[in-house]
PDB file of N, CA and C in Angstrom:
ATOM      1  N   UNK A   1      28.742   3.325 -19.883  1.00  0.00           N
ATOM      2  CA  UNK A   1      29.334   2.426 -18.905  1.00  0.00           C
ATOM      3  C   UNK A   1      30.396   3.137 -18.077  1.00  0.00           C
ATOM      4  N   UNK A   2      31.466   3.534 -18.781  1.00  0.00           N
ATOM      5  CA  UNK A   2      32.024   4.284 -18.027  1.00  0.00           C
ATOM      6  C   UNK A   2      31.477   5.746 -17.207  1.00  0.00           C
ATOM      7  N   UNK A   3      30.283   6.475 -17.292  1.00  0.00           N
ATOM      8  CA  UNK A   3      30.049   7.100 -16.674  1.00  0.00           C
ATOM      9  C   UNK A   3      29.201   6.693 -15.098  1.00  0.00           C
ATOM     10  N   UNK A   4      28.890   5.253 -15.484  1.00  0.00           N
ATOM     11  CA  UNK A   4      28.239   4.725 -14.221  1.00  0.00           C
ATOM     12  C   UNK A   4      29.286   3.983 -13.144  1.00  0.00           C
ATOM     13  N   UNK A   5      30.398   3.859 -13.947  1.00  0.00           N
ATOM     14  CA  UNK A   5      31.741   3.345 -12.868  1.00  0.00           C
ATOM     15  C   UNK A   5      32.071   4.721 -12.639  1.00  0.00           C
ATOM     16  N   UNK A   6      32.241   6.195 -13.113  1.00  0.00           N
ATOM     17  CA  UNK A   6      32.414   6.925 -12.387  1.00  0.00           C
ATOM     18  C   UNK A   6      31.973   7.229 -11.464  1.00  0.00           C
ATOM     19  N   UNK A   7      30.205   7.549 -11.450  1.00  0.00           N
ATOM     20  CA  UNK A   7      29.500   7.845 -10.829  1.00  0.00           C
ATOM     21  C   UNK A   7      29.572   6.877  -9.473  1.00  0.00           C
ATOM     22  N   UNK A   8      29.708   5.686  -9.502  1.00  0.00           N
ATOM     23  CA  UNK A   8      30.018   4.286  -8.468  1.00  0.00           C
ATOM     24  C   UNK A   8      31.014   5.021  -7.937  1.00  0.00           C
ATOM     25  N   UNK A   9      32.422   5.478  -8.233  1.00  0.00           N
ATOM     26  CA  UNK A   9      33.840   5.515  -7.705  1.00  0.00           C
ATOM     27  C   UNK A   9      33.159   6.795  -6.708  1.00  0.00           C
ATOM     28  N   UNK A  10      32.695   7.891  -7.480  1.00  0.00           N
ATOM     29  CA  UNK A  10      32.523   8.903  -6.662  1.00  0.00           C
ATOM     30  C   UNK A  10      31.541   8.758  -5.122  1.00  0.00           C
ATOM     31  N   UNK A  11      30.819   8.097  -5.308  1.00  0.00           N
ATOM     32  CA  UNK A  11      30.191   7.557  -4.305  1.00  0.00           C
ATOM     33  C   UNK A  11      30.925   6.971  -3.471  1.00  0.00           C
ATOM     34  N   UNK A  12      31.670   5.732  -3.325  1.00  0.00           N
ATOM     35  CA  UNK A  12      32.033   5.394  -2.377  1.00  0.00           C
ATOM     36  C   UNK A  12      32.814   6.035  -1.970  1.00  0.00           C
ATOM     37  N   UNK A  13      34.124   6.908  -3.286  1.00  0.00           N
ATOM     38  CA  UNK A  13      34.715   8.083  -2.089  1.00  0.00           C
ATOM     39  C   UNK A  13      34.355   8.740  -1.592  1.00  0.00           C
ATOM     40  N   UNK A  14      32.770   9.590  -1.135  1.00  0.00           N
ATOM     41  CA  UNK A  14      32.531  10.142  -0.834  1.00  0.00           C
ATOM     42  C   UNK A  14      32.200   9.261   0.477  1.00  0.00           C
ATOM     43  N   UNK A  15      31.508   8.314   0.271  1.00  0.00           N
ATOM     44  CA  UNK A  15      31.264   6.990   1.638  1.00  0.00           C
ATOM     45  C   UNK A  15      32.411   6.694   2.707  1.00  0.00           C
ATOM     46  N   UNK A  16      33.707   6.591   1.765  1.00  0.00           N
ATOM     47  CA  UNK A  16      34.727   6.440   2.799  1.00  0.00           C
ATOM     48  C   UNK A  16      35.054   7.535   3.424  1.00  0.00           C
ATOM     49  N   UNK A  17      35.072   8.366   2.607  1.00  0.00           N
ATOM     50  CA  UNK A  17      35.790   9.993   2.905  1.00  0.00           C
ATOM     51  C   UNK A  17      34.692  10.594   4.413  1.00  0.00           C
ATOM     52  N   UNK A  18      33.778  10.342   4.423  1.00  0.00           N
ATOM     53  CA  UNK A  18      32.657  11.077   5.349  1.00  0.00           C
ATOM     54  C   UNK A  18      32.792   9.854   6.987  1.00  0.00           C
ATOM     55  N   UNK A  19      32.619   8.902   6.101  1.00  0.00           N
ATOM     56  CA  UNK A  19      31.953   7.503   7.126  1.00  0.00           C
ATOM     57  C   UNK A  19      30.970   7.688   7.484  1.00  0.00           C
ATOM     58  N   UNK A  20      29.791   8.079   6.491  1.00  0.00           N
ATOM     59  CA  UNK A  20      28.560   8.214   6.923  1.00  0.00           C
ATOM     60  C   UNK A  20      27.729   6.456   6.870  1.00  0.00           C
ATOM     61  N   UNK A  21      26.435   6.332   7.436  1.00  0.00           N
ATOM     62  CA  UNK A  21      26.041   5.063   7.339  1.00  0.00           C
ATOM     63  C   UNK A  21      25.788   5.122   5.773  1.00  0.00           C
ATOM     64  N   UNK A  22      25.612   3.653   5.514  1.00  0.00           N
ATOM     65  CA  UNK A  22      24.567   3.190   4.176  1.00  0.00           C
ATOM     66  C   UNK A  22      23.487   4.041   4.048  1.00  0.00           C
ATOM     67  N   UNK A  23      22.457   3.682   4.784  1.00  0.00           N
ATOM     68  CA  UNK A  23      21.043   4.177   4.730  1.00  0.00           C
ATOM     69  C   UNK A  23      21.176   5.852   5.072  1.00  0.00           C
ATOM     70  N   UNK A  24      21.888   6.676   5.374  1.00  0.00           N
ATOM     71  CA  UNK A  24      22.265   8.145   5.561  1.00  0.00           C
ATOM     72  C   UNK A  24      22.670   8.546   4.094  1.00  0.00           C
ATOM     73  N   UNK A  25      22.984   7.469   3.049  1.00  0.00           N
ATOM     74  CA  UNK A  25      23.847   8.085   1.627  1.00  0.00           C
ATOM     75  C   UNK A  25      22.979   9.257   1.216  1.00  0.00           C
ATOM     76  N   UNK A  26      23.670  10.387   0.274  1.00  0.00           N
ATOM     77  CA  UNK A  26      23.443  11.004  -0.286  1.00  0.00           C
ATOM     78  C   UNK A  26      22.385  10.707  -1.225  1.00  0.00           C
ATOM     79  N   UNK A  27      20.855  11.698  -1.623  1.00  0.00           N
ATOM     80  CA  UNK A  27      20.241  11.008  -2.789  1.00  0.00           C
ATOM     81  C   UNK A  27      20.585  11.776  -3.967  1.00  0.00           C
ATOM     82  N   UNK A  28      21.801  12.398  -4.086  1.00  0.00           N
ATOM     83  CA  UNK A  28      22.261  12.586  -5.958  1.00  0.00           C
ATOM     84  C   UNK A  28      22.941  11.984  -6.303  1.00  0.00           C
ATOM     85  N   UNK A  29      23.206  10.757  -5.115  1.00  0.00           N
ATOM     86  CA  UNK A  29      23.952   9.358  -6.001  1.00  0.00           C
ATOM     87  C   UNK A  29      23.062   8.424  -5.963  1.00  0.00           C
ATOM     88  N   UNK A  30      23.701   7.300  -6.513  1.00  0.00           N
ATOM     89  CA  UNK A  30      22.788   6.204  -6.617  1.00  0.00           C
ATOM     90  C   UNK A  30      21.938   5.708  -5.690  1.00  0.00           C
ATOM     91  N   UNK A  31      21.235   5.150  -5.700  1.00  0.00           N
ATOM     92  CA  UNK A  31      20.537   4.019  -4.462  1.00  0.00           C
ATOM     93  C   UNK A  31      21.627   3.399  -3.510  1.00  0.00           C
ATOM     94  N   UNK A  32      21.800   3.724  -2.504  1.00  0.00           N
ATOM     95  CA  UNK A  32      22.613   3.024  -1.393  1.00  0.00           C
ATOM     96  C   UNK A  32      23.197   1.727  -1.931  1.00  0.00           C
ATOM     97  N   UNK A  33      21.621   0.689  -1.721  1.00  0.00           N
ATOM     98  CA  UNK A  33      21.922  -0.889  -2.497  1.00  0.00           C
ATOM     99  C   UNK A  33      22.585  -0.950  -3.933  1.00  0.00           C
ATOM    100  N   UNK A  34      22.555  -0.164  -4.735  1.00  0.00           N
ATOM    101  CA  UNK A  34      23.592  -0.278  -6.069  1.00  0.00           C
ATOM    102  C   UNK A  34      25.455   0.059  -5.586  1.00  0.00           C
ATOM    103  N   UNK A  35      25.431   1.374  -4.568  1.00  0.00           N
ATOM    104  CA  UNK A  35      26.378   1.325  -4.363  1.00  0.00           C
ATOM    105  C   UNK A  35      26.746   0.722  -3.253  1.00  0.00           C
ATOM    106  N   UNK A  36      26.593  -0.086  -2.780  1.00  0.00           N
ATOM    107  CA  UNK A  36      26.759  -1.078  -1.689  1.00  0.00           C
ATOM    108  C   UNK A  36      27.392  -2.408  -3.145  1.00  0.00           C
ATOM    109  N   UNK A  37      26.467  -2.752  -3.661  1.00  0.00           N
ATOM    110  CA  UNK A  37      26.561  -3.660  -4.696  1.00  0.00           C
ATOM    111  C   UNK A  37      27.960  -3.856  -5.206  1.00  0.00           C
ATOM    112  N   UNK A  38      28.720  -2.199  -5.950  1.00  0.00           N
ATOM    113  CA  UNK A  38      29.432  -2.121  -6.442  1.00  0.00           C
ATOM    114  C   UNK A  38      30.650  -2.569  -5.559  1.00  0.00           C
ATOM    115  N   UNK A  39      30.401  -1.743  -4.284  1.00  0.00           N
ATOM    116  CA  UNK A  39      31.508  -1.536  -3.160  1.00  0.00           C
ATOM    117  C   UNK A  39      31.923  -2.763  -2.440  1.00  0.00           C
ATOM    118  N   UNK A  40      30.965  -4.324  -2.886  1.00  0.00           N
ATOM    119  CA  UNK A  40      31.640  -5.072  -2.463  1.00  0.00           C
ATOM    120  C   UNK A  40      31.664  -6.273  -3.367  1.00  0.00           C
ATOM    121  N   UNK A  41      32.103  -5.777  -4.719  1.00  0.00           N
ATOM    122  CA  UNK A  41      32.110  -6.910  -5.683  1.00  0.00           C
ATOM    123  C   UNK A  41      33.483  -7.035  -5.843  1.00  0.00           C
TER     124      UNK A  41
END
């Protein structure tokens, strides 16, 4: 569990940090829609 809230945190900092789109995310992170999921719960 805690390695999948890491893995979540690192993602969106990397999301904010860039300001790349959703659908542009990186694929050695999660699925966009999971971290979209996380990023607005």
């Amino acid at each position: 569990m805690i390695c999948v809230r890491y893995g979540m945190s690192n993602a969106i900092f990397h999301l904010v940090k860039t300001g790349c789109q959703w659908r542009m995310f990186l694929s050695h992170y999660a699925p966009w829609e999971l971290v979209y999921y996380y990023y607005h719960k």
